[in-house]
N, C-alpha and C. Protein backbone atom coordinates (compact mmCIF):
# COMPACT_ATOMS: atom_id res chain seq x y z
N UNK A 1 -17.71 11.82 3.29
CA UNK A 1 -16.48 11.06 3.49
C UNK A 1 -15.69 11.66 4.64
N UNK A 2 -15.05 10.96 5.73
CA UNK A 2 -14.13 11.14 6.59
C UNK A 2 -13.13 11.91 5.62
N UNK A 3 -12.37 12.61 6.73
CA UNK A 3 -11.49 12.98 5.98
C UNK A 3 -10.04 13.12 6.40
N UNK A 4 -9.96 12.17 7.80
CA UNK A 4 -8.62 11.82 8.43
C UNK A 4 -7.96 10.15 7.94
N UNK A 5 -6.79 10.81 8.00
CA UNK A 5 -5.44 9.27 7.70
C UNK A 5 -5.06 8.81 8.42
N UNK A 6 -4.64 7.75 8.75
CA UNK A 6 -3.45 7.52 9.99
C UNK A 6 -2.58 7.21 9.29
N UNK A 7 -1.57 7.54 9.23
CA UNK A 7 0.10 7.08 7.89
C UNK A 7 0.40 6.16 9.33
N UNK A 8 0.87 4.85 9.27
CA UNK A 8 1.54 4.14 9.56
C UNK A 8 3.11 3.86 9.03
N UNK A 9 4.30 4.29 9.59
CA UNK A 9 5.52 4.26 8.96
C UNK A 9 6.36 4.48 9.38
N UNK A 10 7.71 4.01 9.38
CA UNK A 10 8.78 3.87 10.26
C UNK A 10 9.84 2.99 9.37
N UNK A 11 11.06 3.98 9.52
CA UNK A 11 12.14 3.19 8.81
C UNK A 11 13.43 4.37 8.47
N UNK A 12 14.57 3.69 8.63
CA UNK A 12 15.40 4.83 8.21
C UNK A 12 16.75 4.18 6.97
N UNK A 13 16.19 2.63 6.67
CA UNK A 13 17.36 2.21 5.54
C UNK A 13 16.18 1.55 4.68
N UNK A 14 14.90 0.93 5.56
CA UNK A 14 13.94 -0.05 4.99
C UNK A 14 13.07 0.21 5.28
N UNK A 15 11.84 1.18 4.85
CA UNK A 15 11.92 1.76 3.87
C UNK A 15 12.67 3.17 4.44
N UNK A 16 13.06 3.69 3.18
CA UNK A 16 14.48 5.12 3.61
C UNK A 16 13.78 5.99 4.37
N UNK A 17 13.95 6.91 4.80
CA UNK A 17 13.87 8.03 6.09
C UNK A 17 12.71 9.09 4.97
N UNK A 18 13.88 9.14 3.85
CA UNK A 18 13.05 10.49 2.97
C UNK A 18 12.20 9.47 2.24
N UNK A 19 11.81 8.62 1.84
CA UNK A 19 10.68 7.97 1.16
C UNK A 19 9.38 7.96 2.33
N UNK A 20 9.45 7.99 3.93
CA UNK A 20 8.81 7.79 4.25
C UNK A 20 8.29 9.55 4.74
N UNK A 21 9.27 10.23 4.71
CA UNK A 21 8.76 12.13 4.40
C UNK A 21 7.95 12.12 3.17
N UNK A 22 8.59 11.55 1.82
CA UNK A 22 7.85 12.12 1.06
C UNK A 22 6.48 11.52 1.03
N UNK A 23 6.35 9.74 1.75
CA UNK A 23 4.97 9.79 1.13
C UNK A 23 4.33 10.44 2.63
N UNK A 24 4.39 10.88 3.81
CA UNK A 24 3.67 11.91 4.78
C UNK A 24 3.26 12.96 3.80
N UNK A 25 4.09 13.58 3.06
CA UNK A 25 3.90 15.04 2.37
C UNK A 25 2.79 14.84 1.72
N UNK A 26 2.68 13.67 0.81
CA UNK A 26 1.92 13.42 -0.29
C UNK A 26 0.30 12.96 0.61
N UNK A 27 0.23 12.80 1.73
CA UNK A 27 -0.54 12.37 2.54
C UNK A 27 -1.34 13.55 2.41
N UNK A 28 -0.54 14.50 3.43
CA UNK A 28 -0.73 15.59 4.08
C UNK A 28 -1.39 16.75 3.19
N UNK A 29 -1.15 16.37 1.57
CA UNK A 29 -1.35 16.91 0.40
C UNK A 29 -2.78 16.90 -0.12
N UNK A 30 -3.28 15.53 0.34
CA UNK A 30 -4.57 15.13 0.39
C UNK A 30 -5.90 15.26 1.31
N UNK A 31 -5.31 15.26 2.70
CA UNK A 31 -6.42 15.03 3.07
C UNK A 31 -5.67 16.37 4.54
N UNK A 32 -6.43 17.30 4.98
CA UNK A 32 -6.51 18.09 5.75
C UNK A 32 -6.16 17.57 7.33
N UNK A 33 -6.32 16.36 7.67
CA UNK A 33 -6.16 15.83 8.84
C UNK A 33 -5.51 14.70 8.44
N UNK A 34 -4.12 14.39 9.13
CA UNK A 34 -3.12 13.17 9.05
C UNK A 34 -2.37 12.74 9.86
N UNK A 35 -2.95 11.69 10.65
CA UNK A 35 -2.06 11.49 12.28
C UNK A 35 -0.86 10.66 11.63
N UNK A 36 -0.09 10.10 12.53
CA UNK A 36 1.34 9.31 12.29
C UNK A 36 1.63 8.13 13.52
N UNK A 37 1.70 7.17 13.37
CA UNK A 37 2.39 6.74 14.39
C UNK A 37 3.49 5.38 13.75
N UNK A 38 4.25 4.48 14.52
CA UNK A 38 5.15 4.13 13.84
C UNK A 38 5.02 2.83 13.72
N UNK A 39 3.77 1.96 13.52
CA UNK A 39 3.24 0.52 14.68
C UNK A 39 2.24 0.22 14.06
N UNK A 40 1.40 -0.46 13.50
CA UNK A 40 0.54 -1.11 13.60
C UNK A 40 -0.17 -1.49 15.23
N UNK A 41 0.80 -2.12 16.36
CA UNK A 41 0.64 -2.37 17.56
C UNK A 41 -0.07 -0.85 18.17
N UNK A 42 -0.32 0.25 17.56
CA UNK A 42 -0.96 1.55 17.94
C UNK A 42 -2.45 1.66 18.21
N UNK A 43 -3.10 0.62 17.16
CA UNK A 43 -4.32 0.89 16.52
C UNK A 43 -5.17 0.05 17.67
N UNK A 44 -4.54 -1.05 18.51
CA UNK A 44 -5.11 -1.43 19.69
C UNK A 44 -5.80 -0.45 20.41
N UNK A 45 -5.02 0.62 20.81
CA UNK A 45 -5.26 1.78 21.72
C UNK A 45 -5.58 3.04 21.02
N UNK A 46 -6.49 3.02 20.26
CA UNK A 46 -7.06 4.01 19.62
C UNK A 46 -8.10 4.42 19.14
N UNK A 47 -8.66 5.18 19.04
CA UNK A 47 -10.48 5.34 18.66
C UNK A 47 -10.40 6.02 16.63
N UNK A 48 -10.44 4.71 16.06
CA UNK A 48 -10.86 4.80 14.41
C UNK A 48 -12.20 5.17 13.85
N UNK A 49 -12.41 5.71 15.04
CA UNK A 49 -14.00 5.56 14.34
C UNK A 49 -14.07 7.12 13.48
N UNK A 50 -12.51 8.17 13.15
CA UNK A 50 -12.88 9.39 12.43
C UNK A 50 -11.89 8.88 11.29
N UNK A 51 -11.20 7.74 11.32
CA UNK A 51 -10.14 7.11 10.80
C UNK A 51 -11.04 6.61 9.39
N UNK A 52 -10.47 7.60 8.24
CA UNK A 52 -11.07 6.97 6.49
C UNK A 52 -9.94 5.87 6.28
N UNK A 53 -8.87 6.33 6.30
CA UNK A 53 -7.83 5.14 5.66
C UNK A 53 -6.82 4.97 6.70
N UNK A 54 -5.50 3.81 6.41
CA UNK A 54 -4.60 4.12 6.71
C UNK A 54 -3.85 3.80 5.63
N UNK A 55 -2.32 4.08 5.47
CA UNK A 55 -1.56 4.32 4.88
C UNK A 55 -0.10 3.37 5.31
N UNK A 56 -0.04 2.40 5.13
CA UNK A 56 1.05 1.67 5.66
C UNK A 56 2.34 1.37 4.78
N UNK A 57 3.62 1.53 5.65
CA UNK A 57 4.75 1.80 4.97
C UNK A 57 5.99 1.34 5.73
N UNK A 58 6.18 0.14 6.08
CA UNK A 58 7.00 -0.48 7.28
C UNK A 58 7.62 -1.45 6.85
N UNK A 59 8.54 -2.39 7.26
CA UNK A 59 8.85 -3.68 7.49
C UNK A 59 9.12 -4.17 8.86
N UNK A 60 8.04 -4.70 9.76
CA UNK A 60 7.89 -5.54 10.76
C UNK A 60 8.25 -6.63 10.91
N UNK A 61 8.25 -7.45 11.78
CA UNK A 61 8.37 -8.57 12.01
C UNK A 61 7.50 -9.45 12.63
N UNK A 62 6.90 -8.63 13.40
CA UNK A 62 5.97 -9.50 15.03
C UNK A 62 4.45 -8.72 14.69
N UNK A 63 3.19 -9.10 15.18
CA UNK A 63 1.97 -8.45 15.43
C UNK A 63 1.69 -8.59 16.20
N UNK A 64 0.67 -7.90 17.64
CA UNK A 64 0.74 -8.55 18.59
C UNK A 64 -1.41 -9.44 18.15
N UNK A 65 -1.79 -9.98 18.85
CA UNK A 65 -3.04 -10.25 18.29
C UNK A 65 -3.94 -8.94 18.69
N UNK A 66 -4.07 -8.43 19.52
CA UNK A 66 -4.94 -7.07 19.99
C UNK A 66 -4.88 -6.34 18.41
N UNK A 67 -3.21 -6.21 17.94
CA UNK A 67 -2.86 -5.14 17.06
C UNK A 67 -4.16 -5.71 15.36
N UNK A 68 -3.53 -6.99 15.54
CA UNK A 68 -4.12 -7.91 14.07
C UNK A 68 -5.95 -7.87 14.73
N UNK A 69 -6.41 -8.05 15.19
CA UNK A 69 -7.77 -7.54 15.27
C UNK A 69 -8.40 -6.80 15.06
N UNK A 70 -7.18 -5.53 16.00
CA UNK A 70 -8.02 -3.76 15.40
C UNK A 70 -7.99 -4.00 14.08
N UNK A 71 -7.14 -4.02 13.19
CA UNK A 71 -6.84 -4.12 11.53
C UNK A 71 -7.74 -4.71 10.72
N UNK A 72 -7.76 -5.59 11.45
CA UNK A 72 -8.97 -6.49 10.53
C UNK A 72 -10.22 -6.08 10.51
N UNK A 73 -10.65 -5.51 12.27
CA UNK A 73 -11.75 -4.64 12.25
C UNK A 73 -11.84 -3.75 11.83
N UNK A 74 -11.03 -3.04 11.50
CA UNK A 74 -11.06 -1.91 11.12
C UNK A 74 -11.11 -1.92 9.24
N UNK A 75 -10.83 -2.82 8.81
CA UNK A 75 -10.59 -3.07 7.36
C UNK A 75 -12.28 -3.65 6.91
N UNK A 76 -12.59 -4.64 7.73
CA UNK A 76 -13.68 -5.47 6.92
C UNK A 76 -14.93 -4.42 7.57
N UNK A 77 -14.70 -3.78 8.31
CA UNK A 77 -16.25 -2.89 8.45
C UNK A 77 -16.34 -1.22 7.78
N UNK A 78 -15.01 -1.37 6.83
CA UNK A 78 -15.19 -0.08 5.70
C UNK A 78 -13.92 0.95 5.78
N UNK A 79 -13.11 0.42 6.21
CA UNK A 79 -12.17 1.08 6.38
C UNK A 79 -10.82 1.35 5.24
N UNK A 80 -10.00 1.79 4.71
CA UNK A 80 -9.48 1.67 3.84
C UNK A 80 -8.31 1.26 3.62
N UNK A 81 -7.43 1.14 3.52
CA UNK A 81 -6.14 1.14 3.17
C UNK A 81 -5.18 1.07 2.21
N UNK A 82 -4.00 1.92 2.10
CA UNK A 82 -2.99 1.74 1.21
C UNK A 82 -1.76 1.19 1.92
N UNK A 83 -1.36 0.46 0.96
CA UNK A 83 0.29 -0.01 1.08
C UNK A 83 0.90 -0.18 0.67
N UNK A 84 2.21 0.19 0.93
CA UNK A 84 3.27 0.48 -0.16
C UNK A 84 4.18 -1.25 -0.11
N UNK A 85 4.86 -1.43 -0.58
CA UNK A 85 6.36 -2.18 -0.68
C UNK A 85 6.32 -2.98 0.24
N UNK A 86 7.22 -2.61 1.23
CA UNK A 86 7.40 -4.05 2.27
C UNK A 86 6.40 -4.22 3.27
N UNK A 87 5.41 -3.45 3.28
CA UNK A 87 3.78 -3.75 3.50
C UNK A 87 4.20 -5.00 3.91
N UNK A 88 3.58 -5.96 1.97
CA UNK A 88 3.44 -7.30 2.21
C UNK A 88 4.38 -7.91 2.87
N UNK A 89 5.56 -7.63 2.89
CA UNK A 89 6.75 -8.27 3.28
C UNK A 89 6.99 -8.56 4.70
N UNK A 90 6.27 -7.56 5.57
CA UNK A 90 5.86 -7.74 7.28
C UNK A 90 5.02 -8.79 7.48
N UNK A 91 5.72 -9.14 9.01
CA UNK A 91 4.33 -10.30 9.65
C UNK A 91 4.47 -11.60 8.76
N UNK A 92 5.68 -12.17 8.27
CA UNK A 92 5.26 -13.27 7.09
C UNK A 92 4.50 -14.34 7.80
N UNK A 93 4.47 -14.26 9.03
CA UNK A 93 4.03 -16.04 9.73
C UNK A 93 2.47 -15.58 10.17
N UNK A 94 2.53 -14.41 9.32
CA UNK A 94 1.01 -13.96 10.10
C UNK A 94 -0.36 -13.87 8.75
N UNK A 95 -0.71 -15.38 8.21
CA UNK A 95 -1.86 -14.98 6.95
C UNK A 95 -2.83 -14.59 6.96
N UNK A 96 -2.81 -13.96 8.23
CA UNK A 96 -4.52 -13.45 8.11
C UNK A 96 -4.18 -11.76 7.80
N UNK A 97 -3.02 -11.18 8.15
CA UNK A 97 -2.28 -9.99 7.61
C UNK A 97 -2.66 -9.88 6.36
N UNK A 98 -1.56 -10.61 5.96
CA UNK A 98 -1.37 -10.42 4.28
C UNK A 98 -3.10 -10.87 3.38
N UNK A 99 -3.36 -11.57 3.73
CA UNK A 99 -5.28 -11.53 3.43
C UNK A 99 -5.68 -10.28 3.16
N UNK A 100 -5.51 -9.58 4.43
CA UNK A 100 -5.80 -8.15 4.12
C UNK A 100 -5.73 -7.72 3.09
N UNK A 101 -4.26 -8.29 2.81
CA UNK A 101 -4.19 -6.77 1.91
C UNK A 101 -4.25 -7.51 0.55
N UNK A 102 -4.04 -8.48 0.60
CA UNK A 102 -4.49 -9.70 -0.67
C UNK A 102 -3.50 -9.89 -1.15
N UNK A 103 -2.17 -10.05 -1.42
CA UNK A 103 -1.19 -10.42 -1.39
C UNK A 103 -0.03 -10.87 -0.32
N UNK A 104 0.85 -11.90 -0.75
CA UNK A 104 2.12 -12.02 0.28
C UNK A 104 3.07 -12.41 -0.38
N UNK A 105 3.88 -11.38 0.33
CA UNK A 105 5.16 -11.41 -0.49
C UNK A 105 5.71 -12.90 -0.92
N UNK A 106 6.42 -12.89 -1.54
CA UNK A 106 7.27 -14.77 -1.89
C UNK A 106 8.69 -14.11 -2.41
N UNK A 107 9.16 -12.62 -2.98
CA UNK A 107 10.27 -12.56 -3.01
C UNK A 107 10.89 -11.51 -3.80
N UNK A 108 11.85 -11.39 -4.45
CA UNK A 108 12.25 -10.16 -5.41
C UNK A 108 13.73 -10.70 -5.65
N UNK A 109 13.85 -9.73 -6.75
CA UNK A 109 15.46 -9.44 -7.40
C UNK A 109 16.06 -8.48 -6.47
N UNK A 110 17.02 -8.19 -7.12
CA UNK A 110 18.28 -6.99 -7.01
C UNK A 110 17.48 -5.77 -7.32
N UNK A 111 18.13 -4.94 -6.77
CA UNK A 111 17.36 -3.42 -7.34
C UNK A 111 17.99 -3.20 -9.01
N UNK A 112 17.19 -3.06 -9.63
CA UNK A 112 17.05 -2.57 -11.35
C UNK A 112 15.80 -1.98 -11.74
N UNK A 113 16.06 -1.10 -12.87
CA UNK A 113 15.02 -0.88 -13.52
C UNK A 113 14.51 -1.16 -14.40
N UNK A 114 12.86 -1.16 -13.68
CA UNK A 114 11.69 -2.17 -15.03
C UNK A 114 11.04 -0.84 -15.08
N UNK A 115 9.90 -0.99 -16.33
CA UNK A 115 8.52 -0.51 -16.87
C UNK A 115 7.82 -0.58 -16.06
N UNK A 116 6.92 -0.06 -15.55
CA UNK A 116 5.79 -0.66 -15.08
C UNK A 116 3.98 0.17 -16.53
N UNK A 117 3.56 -1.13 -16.31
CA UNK A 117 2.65 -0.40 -17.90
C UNK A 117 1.07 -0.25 -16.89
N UNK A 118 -0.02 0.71 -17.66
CA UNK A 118 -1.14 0.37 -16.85
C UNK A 118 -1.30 -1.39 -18.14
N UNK A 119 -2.39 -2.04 -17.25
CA UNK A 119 -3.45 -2.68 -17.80
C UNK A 119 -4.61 -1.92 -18.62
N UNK A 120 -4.35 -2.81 -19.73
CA UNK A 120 -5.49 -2.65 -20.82
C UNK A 120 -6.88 -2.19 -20.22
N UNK A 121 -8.47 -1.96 -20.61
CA UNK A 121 -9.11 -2.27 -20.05
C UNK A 121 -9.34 -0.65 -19.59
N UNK A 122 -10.53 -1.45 -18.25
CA UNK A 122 -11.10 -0.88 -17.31
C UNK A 122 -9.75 -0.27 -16.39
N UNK A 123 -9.93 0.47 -16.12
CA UNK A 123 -8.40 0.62 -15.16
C UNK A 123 -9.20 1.81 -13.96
N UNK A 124 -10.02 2.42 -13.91
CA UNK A 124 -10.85 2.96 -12.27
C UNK A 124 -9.90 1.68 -11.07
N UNK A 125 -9.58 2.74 -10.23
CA UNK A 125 -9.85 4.74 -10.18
C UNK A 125 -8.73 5.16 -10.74
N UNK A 126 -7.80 4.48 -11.70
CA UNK A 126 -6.68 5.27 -12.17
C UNK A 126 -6.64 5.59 -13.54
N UNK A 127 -7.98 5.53 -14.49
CA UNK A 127 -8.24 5.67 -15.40
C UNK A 127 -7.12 7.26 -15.93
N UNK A 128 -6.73 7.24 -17.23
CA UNK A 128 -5.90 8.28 -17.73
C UNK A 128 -4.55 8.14 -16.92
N UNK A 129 -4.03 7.68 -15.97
CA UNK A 129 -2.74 7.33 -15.83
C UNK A 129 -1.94 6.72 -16.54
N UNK A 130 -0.79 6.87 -16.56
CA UNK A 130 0.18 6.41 -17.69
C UNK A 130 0.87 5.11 -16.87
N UNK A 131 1.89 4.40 -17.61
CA UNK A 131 3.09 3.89 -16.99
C UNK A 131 4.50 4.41 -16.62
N UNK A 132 5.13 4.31 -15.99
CA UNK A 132 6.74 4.64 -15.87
C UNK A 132 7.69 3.61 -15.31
N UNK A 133 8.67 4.37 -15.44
CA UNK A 133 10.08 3.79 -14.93
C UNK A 133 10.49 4.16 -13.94
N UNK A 134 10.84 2.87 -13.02
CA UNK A 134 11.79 3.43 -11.78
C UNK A 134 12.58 2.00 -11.52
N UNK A 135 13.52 2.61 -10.46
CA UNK A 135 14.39 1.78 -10.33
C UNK A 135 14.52 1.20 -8.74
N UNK A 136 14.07 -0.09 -8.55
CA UNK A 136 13.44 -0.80 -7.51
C UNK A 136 13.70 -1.68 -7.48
N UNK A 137 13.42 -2.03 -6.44
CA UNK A 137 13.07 -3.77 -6.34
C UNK A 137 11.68 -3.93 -6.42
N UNK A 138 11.45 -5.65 -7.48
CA UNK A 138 10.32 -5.88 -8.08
C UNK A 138 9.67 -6.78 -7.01
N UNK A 139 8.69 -7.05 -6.16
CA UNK A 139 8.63 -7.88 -5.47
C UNK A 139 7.46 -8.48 -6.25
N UNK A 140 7.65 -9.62 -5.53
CA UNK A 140 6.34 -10.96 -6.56
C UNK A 140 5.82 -11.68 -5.12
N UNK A 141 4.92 -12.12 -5.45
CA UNK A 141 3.51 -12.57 -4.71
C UNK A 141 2.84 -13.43 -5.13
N UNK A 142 2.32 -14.16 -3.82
CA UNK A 142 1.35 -15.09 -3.95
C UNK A 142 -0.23 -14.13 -3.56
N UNK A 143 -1.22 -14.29 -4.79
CA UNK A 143 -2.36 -13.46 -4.77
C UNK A 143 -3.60 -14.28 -4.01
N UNK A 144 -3.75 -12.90 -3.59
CA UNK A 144 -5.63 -13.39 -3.19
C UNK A 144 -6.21 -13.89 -4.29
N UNK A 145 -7.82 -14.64 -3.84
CA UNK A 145 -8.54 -14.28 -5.55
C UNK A 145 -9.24 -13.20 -5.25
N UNK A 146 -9.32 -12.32 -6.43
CA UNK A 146 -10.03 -11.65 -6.01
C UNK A 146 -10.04 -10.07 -6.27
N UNK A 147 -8.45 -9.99 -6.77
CA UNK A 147 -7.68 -8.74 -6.81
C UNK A 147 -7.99 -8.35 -7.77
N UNK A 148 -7.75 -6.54 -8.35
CA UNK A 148 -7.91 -6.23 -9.42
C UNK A 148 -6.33 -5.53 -10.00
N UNK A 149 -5.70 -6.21 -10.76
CA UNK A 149 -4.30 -5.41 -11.26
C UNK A 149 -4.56 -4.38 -12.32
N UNK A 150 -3.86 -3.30 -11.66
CA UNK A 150 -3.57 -2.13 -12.46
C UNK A 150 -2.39 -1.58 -13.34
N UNK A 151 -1.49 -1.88 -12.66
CA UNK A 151 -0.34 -1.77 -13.49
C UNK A 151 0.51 -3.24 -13.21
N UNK A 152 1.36 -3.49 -14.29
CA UNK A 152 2.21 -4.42 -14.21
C UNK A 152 3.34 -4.37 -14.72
N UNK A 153 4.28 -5.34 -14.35
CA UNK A 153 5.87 -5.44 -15.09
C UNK A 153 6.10 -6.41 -15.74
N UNK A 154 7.25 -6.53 -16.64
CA UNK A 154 7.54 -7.69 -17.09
C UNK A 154 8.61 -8.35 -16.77
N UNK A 155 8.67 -9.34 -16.40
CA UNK A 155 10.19 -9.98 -15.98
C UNK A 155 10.25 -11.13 -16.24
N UNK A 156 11.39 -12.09 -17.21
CA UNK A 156 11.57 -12.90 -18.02
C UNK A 156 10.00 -13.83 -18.52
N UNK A 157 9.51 -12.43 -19.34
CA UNK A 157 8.52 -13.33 -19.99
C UNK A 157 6.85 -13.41 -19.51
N UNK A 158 6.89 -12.89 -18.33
CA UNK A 158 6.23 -12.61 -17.11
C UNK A 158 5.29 -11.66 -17.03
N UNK A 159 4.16 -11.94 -16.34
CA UNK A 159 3.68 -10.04 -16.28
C UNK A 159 3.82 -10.05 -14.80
N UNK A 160 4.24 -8.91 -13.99
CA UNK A 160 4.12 -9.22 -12.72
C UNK A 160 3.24 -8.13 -12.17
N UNK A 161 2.56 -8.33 -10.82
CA UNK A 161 1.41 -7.01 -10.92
C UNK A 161 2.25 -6.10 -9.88
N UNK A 162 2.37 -5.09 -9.84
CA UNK A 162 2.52 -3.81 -9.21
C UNK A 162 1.79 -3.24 -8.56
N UNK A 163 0.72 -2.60 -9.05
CA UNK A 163 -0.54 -1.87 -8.43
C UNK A 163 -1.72 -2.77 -8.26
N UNK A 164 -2.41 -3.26 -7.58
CA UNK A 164 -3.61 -3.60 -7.20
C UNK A 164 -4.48 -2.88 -6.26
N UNK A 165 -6.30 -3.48 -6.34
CA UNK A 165 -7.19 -3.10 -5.69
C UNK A 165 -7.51 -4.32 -5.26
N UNK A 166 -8.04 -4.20 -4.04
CA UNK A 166 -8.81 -5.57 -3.64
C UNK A 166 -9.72 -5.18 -2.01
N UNK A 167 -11.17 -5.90 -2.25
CA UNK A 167 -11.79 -5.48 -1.24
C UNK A 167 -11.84 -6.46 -0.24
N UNK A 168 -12.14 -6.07 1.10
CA UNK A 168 -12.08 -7.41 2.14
C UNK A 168 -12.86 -6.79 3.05
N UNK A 169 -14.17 -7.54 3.22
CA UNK A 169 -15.60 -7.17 3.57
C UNK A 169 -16.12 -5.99 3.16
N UNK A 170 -15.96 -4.79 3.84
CA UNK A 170 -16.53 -3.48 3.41
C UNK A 170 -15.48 -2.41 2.98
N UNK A 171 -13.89 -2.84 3.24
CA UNK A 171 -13.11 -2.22 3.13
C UNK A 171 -12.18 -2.25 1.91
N UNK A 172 -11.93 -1.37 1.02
CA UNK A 172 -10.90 -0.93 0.26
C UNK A 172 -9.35 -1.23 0.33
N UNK A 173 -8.60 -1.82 -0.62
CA UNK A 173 -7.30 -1.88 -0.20
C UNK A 173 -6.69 -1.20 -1.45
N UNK A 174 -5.60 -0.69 -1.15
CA UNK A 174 -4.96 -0.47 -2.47
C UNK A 174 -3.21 -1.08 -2.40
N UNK A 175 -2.73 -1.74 -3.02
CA UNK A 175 -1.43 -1.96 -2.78
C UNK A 175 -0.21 -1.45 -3.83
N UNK A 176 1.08 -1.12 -3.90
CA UNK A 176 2.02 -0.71 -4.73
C UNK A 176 3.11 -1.14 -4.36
N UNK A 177 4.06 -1.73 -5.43
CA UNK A 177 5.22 -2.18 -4.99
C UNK A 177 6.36 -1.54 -4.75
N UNK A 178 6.50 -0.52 -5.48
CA UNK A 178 7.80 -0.06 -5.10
C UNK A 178 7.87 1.26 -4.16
N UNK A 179 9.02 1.07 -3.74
CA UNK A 179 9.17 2.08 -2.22
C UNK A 179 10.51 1.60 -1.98
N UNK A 180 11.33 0.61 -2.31
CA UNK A 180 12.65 0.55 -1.57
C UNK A 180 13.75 1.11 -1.51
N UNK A 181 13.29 2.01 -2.94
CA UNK A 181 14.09 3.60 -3.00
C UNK A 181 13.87 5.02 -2.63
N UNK A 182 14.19 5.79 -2.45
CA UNK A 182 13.90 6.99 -2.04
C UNK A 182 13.31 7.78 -3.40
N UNK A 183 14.15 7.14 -4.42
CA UNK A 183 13.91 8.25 -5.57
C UNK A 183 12.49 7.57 -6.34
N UNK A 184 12.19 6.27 -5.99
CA UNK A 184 10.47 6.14 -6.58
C UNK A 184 9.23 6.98 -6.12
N UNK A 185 9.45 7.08 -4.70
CA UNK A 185 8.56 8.25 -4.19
C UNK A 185 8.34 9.32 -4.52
N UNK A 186 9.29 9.76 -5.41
CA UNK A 186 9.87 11.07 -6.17
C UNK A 186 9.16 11.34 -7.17
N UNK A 187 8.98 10.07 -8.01
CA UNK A 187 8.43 9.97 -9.30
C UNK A 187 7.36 10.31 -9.21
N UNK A 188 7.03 11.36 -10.54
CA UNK A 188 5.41 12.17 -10.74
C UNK A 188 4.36 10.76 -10.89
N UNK A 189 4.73 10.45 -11.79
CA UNK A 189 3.52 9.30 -12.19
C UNK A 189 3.53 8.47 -11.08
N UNK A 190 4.24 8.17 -10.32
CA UNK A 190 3.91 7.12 -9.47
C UNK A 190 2.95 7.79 -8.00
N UNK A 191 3.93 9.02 -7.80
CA UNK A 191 2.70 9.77 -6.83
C UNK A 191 1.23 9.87 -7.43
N UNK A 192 1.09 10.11 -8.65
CA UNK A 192 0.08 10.00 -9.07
C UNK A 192 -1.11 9.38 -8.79
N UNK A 193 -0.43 7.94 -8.82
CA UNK A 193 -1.21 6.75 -8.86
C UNK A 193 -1.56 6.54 -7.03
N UNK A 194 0.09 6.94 -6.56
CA UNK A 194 -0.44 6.21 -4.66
C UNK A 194 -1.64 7.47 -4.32
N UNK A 195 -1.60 9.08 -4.72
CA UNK A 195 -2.80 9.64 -4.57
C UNK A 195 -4.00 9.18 -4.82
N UNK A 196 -4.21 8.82 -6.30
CA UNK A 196 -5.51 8.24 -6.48
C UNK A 196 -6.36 7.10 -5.41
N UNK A 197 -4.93 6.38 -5.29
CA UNK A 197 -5.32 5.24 -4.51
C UNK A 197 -5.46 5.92 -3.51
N UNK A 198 -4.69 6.16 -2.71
CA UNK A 198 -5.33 6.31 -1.39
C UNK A 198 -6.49 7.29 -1.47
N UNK A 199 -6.66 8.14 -2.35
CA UNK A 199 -8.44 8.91 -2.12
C UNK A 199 -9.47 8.02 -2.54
N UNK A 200 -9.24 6.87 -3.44
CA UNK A 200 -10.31 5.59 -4.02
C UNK A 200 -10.13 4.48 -2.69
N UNK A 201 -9.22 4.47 -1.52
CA UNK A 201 -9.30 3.74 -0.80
C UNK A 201 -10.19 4.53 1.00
N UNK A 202 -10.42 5.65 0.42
CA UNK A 202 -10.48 6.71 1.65
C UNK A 202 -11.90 7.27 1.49
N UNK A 203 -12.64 6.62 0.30
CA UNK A 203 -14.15 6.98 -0.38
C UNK A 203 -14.99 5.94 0.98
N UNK A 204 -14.30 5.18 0.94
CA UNK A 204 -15.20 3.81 1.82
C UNK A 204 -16.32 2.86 0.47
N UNK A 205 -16.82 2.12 1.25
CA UNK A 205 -18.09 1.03 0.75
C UNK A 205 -18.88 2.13 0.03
């Protein structure tokens, strides 16, 4: 297995300054080699070929097409990725993005705190993880088919998914919703889970 990241991330209110330190740390925790840059628009001009995952953690607006190509190439020929929160929420006019990652955003509440529970079941690669509490915003989505949910919430009646896996050609995705606080990043169990993921997204095909 490769054993370099590229953390993709940038933000100092959306997502907060220290949410995007702590998940570098938690990066940096994992894997011995961890570049940074602040763009998606980066990966045009760059050689992925020592690149296991990336790690994305932004809210954008624009892609340029060079940028949405590398990505895609880089995703469907084994490449990995994690993403946090407003991930989905970037690029909305752009569906071949959010494909990627197999969800797109459609919206959220107010910041409050929910549960988040694992799913019954099979639950690899987060098998023995628990659920917790934090206090976020819940975002909801329109899904790929295709996805595998790991943890979920409940909201009026609802299950909503949180954690997913989903593959797109040879590549690994892992997605997580919350990040719009500083203090979810914080949380043991939830680092927990974005570790797992990103080393089950950083294994490859």
């Amino acid at each position: 297995m490769k054993k370099s990241v590229l953390l993709i991330a940038s933000g100092l209110a959306h997502p907060p300054f220290l949410a995007v330190w702590r998940l570098r740390a938690l990066v940096r925790a994992c894997f011995p080699h961890v570049l940074s840059v602040h763009s998606l628009e980066a990966l045009a001009g760059l050689d992925l070929s020592k690149i296991s995952a990336l790690a994305l953690y932004f809210h954008h607006q624009t892609i340029s097409e060079a940028a949405l190509q590398a990505f895609e190439r880089f995703v469907s020929c084994g490449g990995g990725v994690l993403a946090l929160h407003s991930a989905t929420a970037s690029f909305k006019s752009c569906p071949r993005y959010t494909q990627i990652l197999g969800g797109r955003f459609t919206g959220h509440g107010a910041i409050a705190p929910f549960q988040v529970y694992p799913v019954e079941g099979e639950n690899a690669p987060f098998e023995g993880l628990g659920g917790f509490a934090v206090q976020d915003e819940l975002y909801l989505h329109g899904l790929q088919p295709g996805i595998r949910v790991h943890f979920e919430a409940r909201l009026e009646g609802r299950l909503i998914p949180v954690v997913w896996t989903y593959q797109y050609g040879a590549g690994r995705v892992c997605y997580a919703v919350p990040g719009h606080t500083a203090g979810s990043l914080k949380n043991p169990a939830y680092r927990a889970i974005l570790r797992r993921g990103l080393e089950w997204v950083a294994t490859g095909p």
